[in-house]
N, C-alpha and C. Protein backbone atom coordinates (compact mmCIF):
# COMPACT_ATOMS: atom_id res chain seq x y z
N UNK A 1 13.84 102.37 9.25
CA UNK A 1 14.22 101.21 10.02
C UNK A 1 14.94 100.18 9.14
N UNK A 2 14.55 100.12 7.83
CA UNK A 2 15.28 99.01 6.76
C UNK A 2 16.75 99.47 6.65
N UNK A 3 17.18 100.54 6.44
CA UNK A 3 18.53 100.70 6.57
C UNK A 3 19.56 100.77 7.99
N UNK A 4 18.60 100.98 9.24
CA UNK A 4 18.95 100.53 10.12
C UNK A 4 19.65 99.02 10.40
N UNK A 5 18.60 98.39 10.01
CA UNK A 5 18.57 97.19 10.08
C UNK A 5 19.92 96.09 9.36
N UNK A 6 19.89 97.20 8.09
CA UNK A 6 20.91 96.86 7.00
C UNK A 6 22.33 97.44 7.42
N UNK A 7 22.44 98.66 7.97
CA UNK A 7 23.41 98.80 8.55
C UNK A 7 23.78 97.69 9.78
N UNK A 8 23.19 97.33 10.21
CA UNK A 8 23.79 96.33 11.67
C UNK A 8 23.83 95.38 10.54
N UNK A 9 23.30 94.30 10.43
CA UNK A 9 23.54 93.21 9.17
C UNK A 9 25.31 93.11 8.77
N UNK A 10 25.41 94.30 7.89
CA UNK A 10 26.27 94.56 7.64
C UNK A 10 27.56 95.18 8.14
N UNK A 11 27.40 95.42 9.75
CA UNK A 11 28.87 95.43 11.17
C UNK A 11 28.79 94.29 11.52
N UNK A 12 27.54 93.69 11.48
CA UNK A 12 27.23 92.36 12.40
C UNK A 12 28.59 91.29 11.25
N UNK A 13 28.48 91.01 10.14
CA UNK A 13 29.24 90.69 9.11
C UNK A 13 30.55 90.66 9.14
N UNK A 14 30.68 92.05 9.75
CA UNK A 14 32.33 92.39 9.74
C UNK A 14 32.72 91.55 10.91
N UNK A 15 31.88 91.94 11.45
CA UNK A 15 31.72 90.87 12.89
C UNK A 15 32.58 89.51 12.77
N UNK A 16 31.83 88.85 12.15
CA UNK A 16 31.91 87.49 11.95
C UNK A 16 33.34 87.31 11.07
N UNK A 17 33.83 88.26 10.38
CA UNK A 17 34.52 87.99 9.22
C UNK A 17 36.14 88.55 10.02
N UNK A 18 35.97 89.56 11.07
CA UNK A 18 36.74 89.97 11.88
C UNK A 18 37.31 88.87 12.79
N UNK A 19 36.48 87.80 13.67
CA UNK A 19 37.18 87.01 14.33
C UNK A 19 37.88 85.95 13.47
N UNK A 20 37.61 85.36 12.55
CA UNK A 20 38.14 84.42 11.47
C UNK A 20 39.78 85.29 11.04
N UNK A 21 39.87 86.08 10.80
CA UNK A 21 41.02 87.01 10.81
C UNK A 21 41.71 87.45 11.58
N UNK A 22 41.08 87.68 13.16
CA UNK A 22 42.08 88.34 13.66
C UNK A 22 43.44 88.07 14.34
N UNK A 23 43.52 86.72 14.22
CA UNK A 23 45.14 86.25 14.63
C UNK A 23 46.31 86.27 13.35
N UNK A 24 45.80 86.65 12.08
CA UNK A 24 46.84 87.50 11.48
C UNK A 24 47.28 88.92 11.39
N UNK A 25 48.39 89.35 11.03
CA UNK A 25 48.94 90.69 11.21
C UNK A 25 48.41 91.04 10.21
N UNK A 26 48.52 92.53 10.15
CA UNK A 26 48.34 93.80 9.24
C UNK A 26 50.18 94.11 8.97
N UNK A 27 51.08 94.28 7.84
CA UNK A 27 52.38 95.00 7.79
C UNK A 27 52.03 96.28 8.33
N UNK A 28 52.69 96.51 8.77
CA UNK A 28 52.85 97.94 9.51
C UNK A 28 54.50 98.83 9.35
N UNK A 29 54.85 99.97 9.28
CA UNK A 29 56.09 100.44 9.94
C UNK A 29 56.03 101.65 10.59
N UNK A 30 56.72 102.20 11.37
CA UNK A 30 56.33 104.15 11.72
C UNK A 30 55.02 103.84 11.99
N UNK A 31 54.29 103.32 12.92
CA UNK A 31 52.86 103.52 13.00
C UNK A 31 52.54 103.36 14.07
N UNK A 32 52.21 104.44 15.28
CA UNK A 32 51.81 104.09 16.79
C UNK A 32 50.35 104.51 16.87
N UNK A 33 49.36 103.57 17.95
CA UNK A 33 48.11 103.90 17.65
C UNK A 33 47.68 103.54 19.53
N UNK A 34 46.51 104.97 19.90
CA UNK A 34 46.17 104.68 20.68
C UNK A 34 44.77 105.07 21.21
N UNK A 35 44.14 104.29 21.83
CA UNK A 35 42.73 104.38 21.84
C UNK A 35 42.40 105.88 22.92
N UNK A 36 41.45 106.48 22.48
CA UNK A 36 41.05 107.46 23.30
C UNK A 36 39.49 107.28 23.98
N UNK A 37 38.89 106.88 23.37
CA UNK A 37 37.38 106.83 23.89
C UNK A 37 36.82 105.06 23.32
N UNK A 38 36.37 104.99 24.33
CA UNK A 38 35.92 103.43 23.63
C UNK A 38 34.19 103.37 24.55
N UNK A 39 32.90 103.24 24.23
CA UNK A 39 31.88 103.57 24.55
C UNK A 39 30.41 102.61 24.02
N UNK A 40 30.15 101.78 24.42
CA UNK A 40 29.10 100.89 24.12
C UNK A 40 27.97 101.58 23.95
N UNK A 41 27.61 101.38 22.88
CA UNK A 41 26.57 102.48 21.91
C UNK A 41 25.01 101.99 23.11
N UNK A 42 24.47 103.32 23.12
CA UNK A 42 23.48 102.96 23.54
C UNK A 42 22.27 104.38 23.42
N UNK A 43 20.99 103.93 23.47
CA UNK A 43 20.48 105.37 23.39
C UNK A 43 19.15 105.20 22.27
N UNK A 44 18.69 105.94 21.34
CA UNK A 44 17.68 105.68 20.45
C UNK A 44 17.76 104.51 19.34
N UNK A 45 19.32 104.32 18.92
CA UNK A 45 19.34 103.45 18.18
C UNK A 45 19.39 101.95 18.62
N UNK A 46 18.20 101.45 19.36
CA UNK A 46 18.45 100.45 20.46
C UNK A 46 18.68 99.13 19.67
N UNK A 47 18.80 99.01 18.24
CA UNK A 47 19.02 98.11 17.60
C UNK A 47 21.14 97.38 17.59
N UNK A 48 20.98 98.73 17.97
CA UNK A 48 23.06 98.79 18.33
C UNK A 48 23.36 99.04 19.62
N UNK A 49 22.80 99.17 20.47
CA UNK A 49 22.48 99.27 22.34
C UNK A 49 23.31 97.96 22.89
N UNK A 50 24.49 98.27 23.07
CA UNK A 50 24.78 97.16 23.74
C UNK A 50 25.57 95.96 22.81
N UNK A 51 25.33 95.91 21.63
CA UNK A 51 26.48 95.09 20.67
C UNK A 51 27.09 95.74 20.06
N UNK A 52 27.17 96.72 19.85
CA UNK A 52 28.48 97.79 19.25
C UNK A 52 29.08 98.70 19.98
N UNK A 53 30.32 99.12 19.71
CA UNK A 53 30.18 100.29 20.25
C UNK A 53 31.33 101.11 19.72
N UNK A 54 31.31 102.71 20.06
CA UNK A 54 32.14 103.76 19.35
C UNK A 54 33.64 103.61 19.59
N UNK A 55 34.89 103.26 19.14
CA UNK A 55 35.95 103.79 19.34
C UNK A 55 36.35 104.54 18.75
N UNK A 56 37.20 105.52 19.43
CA UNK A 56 38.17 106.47 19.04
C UNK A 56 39.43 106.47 19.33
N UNK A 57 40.44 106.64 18.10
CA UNK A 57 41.82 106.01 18.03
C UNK A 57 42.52 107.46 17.97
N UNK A 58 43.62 107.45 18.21
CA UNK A 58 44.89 108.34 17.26
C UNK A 58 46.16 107.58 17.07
N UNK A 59 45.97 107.82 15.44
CA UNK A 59 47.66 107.00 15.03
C UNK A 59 48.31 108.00 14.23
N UNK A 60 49.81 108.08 14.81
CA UNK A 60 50.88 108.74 14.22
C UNK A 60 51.20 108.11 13.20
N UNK A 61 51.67 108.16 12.13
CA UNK A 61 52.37 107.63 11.14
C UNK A 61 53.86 108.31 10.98
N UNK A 62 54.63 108.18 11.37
CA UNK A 62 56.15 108.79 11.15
C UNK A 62 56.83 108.79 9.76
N UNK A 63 57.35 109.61 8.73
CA UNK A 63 58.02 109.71 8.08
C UNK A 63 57.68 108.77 7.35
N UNK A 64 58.14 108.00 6.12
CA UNK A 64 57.50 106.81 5.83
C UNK A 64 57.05 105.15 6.47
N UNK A 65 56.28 106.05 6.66
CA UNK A 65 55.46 104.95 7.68
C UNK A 65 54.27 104.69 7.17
N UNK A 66 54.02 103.38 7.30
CA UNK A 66 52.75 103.03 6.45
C UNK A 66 52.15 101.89 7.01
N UNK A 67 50.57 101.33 6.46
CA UNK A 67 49.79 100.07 7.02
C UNK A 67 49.39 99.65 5.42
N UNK A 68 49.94 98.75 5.41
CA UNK A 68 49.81 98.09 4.32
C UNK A 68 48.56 97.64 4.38
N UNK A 69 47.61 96.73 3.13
CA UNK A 69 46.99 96.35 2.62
C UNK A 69 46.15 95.97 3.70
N UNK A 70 45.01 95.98 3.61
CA UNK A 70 44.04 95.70 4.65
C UNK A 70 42.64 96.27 4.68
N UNK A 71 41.60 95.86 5.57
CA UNK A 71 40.24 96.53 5.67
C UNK A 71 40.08 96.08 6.72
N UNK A 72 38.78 96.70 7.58
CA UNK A 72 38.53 96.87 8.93
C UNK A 72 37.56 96.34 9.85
N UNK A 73 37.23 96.04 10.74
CA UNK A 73 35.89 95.42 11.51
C UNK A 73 34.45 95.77 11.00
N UNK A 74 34.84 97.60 10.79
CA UNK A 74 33.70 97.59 10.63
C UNK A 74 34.04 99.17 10.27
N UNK A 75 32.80 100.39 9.95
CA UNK A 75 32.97 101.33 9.18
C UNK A 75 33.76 102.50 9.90
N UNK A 76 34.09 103.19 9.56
CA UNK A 76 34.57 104.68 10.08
C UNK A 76 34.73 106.13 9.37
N UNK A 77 34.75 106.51 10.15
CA UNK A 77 35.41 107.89 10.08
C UNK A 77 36.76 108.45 10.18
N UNK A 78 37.63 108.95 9.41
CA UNK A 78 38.87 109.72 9.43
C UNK A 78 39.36 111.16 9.29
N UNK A 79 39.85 111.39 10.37
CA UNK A 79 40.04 112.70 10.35
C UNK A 79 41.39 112.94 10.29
N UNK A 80 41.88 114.07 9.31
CA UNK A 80 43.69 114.29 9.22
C UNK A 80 44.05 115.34 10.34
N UNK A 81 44.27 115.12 11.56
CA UNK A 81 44.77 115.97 12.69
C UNK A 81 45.90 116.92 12.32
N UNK A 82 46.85 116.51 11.71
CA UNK A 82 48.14 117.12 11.21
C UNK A 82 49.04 116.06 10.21
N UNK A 83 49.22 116.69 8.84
CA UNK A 83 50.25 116.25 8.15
C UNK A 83 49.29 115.47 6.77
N UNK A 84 50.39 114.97 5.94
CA UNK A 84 49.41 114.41 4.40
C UNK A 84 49.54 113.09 4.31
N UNK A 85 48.03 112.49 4.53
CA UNK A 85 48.18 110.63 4.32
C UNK A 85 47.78 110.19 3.42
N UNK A 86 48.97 109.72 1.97
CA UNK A 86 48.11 109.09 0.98
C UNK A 86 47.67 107.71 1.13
N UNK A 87 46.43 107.76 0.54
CA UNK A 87 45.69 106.73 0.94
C UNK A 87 45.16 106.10 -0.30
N UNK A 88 45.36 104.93 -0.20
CA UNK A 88 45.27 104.09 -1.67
C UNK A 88 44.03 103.02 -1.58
N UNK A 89 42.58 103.11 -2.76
CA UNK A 89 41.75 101.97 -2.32
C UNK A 89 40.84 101.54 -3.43
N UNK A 90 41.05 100.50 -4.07
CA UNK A 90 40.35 100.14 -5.35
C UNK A 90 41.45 100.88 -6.71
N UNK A 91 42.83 100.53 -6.75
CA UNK A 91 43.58 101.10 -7.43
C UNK A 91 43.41 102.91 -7.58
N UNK A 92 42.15 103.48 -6.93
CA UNK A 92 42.86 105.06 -6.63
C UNK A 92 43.57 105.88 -5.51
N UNK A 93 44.84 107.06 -5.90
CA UNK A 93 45.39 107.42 -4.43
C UNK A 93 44.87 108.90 -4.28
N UNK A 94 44.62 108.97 -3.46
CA UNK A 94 44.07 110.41 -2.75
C UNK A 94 44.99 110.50 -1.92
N UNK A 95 45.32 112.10 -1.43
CA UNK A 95 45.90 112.33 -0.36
C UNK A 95 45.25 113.12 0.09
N UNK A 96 45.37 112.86 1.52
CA UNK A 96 43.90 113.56 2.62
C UNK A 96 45.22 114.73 3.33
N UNK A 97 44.72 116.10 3.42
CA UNK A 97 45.59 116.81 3.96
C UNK A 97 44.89 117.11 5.55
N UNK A 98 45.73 117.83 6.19
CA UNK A 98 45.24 118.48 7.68
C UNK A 98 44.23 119.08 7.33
N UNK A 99 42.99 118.62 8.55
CA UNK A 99 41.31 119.28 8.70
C UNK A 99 40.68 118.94 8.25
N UNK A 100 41.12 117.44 6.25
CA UNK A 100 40.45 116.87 5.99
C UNK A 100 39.77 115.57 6.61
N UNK A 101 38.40 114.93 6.20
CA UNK A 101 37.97 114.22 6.79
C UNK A 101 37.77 113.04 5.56
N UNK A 102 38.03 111.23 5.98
CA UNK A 102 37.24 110.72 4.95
C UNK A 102 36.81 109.41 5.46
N UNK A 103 35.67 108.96 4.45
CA UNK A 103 35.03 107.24 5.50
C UNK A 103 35.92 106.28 4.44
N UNK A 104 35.58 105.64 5.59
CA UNK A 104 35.75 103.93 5.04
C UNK A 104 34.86 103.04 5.52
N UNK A 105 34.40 102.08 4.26
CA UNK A 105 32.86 101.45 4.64
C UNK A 105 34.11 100.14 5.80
N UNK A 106 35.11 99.69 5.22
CA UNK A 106 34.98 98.78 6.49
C UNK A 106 36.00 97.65 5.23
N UNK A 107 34.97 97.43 4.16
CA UNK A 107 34.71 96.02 3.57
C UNK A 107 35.71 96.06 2.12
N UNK A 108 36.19 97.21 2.25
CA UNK A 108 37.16 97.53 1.26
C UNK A 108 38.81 97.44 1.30
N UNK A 109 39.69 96.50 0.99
CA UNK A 109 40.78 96.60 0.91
C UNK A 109 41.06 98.47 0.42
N UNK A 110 42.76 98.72 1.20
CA UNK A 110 42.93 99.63 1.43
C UNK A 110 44.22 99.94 2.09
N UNK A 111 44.79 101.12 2.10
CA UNK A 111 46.15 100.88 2.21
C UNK A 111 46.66 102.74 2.67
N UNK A 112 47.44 102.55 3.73
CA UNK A 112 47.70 104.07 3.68
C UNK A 112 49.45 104.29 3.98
N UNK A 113 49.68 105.85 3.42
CA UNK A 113 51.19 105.49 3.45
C UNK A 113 51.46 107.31 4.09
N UNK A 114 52.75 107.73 4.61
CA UNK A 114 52.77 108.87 5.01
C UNK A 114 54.13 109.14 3.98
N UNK A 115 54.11 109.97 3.23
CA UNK A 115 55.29 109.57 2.05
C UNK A 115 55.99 111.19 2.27
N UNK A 116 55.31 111.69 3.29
CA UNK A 116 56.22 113.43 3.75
C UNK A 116 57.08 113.45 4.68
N UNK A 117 57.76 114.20 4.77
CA UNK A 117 58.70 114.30 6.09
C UNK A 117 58.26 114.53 7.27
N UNK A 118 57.46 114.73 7.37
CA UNK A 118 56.75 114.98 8.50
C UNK A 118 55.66 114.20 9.22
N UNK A 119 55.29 113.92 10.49
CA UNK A 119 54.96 112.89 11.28
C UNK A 119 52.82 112.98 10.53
N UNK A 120 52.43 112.37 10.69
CA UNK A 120 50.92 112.18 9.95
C UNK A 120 49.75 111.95 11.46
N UNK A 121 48.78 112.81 11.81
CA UNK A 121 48.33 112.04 13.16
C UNK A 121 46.62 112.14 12.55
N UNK A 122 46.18 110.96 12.03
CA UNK A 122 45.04 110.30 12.43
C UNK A 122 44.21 110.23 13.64
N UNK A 123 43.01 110.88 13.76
CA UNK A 123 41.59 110.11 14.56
C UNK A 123 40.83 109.74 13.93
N UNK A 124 40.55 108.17 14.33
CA UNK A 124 39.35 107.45 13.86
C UNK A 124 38.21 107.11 14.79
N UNK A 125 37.28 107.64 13.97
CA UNK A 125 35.86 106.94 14.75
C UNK A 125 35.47 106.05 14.31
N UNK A 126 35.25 104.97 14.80
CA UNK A 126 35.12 103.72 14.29
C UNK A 126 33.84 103.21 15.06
N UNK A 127 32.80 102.07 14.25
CA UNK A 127 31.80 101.51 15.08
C UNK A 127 31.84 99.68 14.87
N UNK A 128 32.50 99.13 16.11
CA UNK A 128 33.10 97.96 16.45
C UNK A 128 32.16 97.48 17.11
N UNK A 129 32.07 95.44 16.88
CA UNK A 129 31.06 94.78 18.26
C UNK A 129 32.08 95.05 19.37
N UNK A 130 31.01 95.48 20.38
CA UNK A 130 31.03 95.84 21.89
C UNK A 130 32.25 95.28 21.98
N UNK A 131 32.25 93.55 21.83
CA UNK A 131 33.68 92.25 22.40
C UNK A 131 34.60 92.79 21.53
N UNK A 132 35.19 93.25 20.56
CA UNK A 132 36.15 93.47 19.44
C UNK A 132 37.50 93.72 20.48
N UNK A 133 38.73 93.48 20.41
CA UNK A 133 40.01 93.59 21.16
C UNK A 133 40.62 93.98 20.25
N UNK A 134 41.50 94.98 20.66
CA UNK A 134 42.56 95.04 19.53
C UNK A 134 42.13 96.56 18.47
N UNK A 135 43.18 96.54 17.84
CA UNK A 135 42.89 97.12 16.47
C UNK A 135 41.76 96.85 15.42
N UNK A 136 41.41 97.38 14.78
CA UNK A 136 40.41 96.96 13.82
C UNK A 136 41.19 96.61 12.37
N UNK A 137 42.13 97.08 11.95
CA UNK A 137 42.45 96.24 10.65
C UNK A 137 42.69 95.11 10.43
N UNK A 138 42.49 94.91 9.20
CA UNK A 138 42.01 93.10 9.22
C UNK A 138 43.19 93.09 8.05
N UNK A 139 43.96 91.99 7.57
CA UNK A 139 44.42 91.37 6.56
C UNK A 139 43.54 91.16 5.43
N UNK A 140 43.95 91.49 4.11
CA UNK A 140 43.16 91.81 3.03
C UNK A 140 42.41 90.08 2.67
N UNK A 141 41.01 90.03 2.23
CA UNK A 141 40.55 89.11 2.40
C UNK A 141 40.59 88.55 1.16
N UNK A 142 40.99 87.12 1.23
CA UNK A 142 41.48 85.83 -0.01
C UNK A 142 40.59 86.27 -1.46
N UNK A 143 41.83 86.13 -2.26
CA UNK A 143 40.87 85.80 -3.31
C UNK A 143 40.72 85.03 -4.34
């Protein structure tokens, strides 16, 4: 239950740190994104019943197309549907190929770029408060 607990704490956070941010942009180019499932968590974990809930995205990234600098509402999951997205975070770059999967806590500046000829398609599972509008990337936070 303590890491339960610590996990919400810590969306609840993003929470807070998400509306203070969200009337600035993220840079973007080549980048279309669209929601597929959006679902207000509910069920055994009744501590997240109703203030969070699951979205699921797909974003193309076209040719060099990229989302600049940024971090997110809150944590996720990434999955590479088709094509290679390097992805840059704490000065290291990985590139995630097709079928790979990788997280992001949320709270980490971060940056992704599609640097192949070929189109890049992202699904994210993401766990957002219930109210959240919009996209989840946030503008990289002051320092």
């Amino acid at each position: 239950m303590k890491r339960l607990t610590l996990f919400v704490t810590f969306v609840a956070l993003f929470h807070v740190v998400g509306y203070s941010s969200a009337q600035q942009k993220v840079e973007r180019k080549g980048t279309a994104s669209t929601v597929k499932l959006e679902q207000a968590m509910s069920g055994y974990l009744t501590d997240l019943n109703g203030k969070y809930k699951l979205q699921v995205s797909e974003i193309t990234y076209e040719p060099g197309g990229y989302t600049g600098e940024h971090h997110h509402v809150g944590p996720g999951i990434r999955f590479v549907a088709s094509g290679e997205l390097t992805f840059v975070q704490e000065g290291k770059t990985t590139t995630y190929k097709t079928g790979e999967y990788f997280y992001e806590a949320g709270n980490i500046t971060n940056a992704a770029y599609n640097r192949s000829n070929s189109p890049v398609r992202i699904i994210n599972f993401e766990i957002l408060p219930t109210d959240w509008k919009g996209g989840s990337a946030l503008p990289p936070k002051s320092k």
